[in-house]
Protein backbone atom coordinates (compact mmCIF):
# COMPACT_ATOMS: atom_id res chain seq x y z
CA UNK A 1 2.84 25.62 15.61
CA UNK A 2 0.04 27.33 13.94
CA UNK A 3 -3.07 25.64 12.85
CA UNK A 4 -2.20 26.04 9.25
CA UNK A 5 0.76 24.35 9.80
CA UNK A 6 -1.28 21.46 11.57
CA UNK A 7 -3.14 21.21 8.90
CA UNK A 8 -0.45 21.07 6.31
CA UNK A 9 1.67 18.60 8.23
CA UNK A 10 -1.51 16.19 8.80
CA UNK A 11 -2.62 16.58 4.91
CA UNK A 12 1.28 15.85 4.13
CA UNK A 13 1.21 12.34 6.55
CA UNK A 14 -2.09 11.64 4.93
CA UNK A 15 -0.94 11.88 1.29
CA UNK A 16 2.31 10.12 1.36
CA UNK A 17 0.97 7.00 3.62
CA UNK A 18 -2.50 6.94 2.32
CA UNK A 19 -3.49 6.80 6.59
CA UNK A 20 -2.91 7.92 9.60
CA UNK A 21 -3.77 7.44 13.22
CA UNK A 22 -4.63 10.48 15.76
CA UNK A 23 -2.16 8.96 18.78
CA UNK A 24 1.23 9.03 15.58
CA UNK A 25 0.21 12.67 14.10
CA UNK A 26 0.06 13.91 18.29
CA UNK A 27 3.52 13.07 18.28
CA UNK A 28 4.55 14.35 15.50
CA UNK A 29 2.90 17.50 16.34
CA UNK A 30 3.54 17.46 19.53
CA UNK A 31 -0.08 18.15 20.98
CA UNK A 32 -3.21 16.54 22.19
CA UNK A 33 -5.36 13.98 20.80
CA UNK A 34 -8.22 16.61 20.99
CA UNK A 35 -6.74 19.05 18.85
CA UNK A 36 -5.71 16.52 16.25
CA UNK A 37 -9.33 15.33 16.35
CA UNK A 38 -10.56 18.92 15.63
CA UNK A 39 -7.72 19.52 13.15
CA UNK A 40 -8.95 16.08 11.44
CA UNK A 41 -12.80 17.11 11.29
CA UNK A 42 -12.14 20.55 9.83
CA UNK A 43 -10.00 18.85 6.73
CA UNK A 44 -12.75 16.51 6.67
CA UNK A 45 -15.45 19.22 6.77
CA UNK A 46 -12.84 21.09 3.97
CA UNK A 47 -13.70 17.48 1.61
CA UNK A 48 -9.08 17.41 1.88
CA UNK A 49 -9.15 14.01 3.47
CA UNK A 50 -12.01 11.47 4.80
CA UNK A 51 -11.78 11.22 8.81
CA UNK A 52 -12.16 7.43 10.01
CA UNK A 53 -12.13 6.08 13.30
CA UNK A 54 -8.70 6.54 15.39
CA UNK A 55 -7.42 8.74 12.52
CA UNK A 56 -8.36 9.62 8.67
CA UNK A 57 -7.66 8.12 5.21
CA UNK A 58 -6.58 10.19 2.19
CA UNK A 59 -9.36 10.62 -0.45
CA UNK A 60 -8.32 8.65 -3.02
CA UNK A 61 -7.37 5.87 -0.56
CA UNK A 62 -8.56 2.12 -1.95
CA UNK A 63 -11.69 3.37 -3.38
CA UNK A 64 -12.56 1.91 -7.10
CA UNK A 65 -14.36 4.48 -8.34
CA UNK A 66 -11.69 6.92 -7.84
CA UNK A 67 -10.93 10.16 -9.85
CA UNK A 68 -7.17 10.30 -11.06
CA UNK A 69 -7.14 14.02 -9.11
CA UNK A 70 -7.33 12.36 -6.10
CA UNK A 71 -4.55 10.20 -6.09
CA UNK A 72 -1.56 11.49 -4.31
CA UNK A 73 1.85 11.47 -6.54
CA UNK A 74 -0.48 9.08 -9.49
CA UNK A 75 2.55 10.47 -11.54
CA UNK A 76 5.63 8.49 -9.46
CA UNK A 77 3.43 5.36 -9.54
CA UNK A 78 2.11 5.11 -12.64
CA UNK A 79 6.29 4.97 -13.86
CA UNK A 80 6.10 2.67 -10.61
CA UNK A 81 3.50 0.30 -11.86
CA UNK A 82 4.96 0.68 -15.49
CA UNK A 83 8.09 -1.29 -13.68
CA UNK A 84 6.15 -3.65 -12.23
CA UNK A 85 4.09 -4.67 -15.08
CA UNK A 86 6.99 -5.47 -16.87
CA UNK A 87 8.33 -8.19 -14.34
CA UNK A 88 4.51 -10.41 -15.05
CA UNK A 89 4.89 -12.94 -17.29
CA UNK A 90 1.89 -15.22 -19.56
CA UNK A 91 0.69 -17.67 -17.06
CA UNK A 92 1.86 -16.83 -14.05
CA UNK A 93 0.04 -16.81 -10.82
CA UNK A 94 -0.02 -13.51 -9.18
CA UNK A 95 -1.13 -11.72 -5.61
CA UNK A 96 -2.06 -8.30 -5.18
CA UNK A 97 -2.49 -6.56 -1.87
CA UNK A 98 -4.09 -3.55 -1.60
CA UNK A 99 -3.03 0.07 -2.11
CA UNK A 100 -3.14 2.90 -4.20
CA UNK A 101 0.08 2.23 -6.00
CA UNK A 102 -1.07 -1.46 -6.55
CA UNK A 103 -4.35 -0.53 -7.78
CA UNK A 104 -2.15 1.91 -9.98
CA UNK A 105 -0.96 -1.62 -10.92
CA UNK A 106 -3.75 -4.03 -11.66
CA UNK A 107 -4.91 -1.00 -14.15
CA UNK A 108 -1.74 -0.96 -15.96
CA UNK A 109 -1.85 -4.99 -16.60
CA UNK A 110 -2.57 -5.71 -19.80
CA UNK A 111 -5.70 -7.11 -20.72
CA UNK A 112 -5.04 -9.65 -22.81
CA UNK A 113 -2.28 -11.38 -20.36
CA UNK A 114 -3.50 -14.42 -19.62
CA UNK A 115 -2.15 -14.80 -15.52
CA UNK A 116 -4.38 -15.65 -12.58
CA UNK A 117 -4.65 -12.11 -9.99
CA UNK A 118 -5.14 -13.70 -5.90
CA UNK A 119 -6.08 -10.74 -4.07
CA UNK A 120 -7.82 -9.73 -0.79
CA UNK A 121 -8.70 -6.18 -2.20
CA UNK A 122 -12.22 -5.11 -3.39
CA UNK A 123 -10.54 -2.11 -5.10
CA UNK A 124 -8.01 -4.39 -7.11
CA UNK A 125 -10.54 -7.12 -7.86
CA UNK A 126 -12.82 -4.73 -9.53
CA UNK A 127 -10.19 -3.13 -11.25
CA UNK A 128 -9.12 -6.23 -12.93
CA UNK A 129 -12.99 -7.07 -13.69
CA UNK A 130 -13.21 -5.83 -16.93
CA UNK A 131 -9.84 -7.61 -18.14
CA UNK A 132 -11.01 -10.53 -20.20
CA UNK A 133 -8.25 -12.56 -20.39
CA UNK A 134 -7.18 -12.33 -16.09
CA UNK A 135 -8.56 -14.81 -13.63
CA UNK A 136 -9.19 -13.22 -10.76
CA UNK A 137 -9.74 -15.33 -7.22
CA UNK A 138 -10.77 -12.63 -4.83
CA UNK A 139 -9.55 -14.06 -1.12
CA UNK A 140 -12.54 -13.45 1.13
CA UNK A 141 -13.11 -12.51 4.86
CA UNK A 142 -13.94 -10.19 7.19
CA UNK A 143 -13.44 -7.00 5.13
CA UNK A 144 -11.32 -4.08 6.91
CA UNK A 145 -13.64 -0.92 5.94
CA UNK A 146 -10.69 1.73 6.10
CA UNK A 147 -8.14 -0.32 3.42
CA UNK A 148 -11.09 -2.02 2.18
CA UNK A 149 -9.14 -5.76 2.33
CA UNK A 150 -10.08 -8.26 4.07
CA UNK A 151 -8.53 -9.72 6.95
CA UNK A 152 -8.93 -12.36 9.66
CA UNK A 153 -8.18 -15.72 9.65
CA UNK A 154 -9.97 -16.55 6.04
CA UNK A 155 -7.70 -14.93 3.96
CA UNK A 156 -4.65 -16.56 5.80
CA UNK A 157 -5.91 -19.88 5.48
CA UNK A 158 -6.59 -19.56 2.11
CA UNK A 159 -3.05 -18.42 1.70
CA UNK A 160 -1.54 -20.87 3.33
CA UNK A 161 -2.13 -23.07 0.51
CA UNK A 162 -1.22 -20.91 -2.00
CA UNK A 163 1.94 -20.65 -3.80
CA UNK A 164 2.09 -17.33 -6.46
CA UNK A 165 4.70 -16.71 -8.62
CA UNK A 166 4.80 -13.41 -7.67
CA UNK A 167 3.87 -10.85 -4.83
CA UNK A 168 3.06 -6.84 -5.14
CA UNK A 169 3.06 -5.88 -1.57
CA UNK A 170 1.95 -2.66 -0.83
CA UNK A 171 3.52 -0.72 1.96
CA UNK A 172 3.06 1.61 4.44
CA UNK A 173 7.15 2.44 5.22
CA UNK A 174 9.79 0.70 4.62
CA UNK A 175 13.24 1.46 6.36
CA UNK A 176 16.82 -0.60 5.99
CA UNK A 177 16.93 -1.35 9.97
CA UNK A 178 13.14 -1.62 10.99
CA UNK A 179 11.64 -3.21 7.70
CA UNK A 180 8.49 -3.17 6.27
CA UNK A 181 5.99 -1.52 8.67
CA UNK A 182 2.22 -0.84 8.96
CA UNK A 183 -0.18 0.71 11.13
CA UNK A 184 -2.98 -2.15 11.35
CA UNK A 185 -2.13 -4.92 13.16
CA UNK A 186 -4.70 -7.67 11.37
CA UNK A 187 -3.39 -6.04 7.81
CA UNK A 188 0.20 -6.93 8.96
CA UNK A 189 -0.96 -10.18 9.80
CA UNK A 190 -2.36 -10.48 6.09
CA UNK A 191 0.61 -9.15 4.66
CA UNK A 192 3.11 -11.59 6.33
CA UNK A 193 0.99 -14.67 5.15
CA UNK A 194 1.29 -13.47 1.81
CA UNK A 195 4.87 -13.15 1.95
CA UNK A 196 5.25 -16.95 2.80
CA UNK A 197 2.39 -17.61 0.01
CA UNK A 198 4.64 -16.11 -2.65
CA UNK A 199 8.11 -17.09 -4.48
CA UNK A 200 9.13 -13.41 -5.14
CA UNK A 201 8.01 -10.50 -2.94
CA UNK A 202 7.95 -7.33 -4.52
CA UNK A 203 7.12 -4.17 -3.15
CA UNK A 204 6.37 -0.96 -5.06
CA UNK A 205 6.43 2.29 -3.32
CA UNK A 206 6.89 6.23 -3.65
CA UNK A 207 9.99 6.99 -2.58
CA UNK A 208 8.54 9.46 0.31
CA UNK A 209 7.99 6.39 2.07
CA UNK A 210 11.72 5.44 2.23
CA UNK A 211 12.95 5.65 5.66
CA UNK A 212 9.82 5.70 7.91
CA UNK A 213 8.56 3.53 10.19
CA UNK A 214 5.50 2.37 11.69
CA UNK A 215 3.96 0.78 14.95
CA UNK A 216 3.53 -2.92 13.53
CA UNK A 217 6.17 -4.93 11.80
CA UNK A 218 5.63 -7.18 8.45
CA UNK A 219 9.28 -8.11 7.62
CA UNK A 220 12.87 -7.36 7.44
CA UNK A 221 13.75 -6.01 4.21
CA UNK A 222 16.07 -9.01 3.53
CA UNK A 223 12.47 -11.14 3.01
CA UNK A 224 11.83 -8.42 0.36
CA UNK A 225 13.30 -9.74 -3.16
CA UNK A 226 12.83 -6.57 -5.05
CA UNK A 227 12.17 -2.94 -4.60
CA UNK A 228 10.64 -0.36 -7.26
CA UNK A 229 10.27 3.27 -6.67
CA UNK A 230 9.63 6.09 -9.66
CA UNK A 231 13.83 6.39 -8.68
CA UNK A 232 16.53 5.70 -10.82
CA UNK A 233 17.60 2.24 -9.05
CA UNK A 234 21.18 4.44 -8.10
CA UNK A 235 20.03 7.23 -6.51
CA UNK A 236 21.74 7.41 -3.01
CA UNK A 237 18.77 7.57 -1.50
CA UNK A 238 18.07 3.63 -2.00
CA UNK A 239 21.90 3.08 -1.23
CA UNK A 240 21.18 1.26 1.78
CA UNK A 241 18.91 -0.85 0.52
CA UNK A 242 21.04 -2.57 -2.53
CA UNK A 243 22.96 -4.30 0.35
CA UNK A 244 19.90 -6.46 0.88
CA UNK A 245 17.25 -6.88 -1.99
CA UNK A 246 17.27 -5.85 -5.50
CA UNK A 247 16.77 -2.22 -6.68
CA UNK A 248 14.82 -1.59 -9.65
């Protein structure tokens, strides 16, 4: 494969999953570490992605002060948080895990909804910040610099004894065998304590991330109540999921 191709294929990981680790896009690509590593510094060095530790991180990846550009597919989940936004109701208690389509999200929520926002994400906290009528309870802890939540055994204590009406879970993959996936093992950790802290589990996701898998398991999808993607909910694509959890 030639290095464009590398490159493109790398870029195309990046985009849809928002990371990646060196070890997964070597066997993709079917070559070293080292090579990855150099294919990783030049996009860096290009300003197409941001290289982290182990892997890289697209640009517009969890960070607050975004631009819009930057946002891979902002399109698909802006009509993805337009779905979601619809399901919150006045008063409810709501938790937000991080994410670019979830931070899609927490902008979309209107301001003068009075619901309380629980959420381990500095990006989603300070988008919410300037939403007068939204308490926000930001759940602290060790904070995970790439995803920028936090992680650790704070934020699952605190959510042990919490109970929110609703949960926007933000995903890495999701597949109709292996579940809900992720690549960080203390995020997955995170993620499944939320799922027990919550009476509906909802996750919102592109639909590019139908059907893949990663190294670390959250759930089955049967633990998943609903599922929104910019799809119309009977696209065959999402067939195999109406057998287990709502479509929308």
């Amino acid at each position: 494969m030639l290095k464009e191709e590398r490159h493109q294929v790398i870029l195309n990981e990046v985009r849809i999953h928002n990371k990646v680790l060196l070890t997964d896009i070597a066997e993709i690509l079917k070559v070293s570490q080292d090579t990855v590593r150099r294919d990783i510094k030049e996009l860096h060095d290009k300003n197409k992605l941001k290289r982290v530790h182990g892997g890289a991180i697209s640009l517009g990846f969890n960070h607050y002060n975004y631009a819009n550009r930057e946002i891979y597919s902002l399109e698909k989940k802006s009509r993805i948080a337009e779905k979601a936004v619809s399901l919150l109701k006045e008063g409810q208690v709501v938790l937000l895990s991080g994410g670019t389509t979830n931070l899609e999200i927490a902008r979309l929520i209107p301001p003068y909804l009075n619901i309380t926002c629980f959420t381990p994400s500095l990006p989603i906290a300070m988008q919410l910040l300037p939403k007068p009528n939204i308490e926000i309870i930001f759940i602290g802890g060790k904070v995970n610099k790439d995803s920028q939540i936090t992680v650790g055994g704070g934020p699952i204590a605190a959510l042990s004894e919490l109970k929110a009406d609703i949960c926007f879970l933000g995903v890495n993959s999701i597949h109709p065998a292996e579940g809900v996936t992720e690549l960080y093992w203390e995020i997955v950790q995170v993620k499944k304590a939320m799922i027990k802290a919550s009476k509906k589990v909802v996750v919102p996701t592109i639909s590019e991330k139908i059907h893949s898998v990663q190294r670390y398991k959250i759930c089955d999808v049967e633990n998943v109540d609903l599922l929104i993607t910019e799809l119309d909910n009977h696209n065959p694509i999402l067939e195999s999921y109406g057998k287990n959890i709502a479509i929308k």
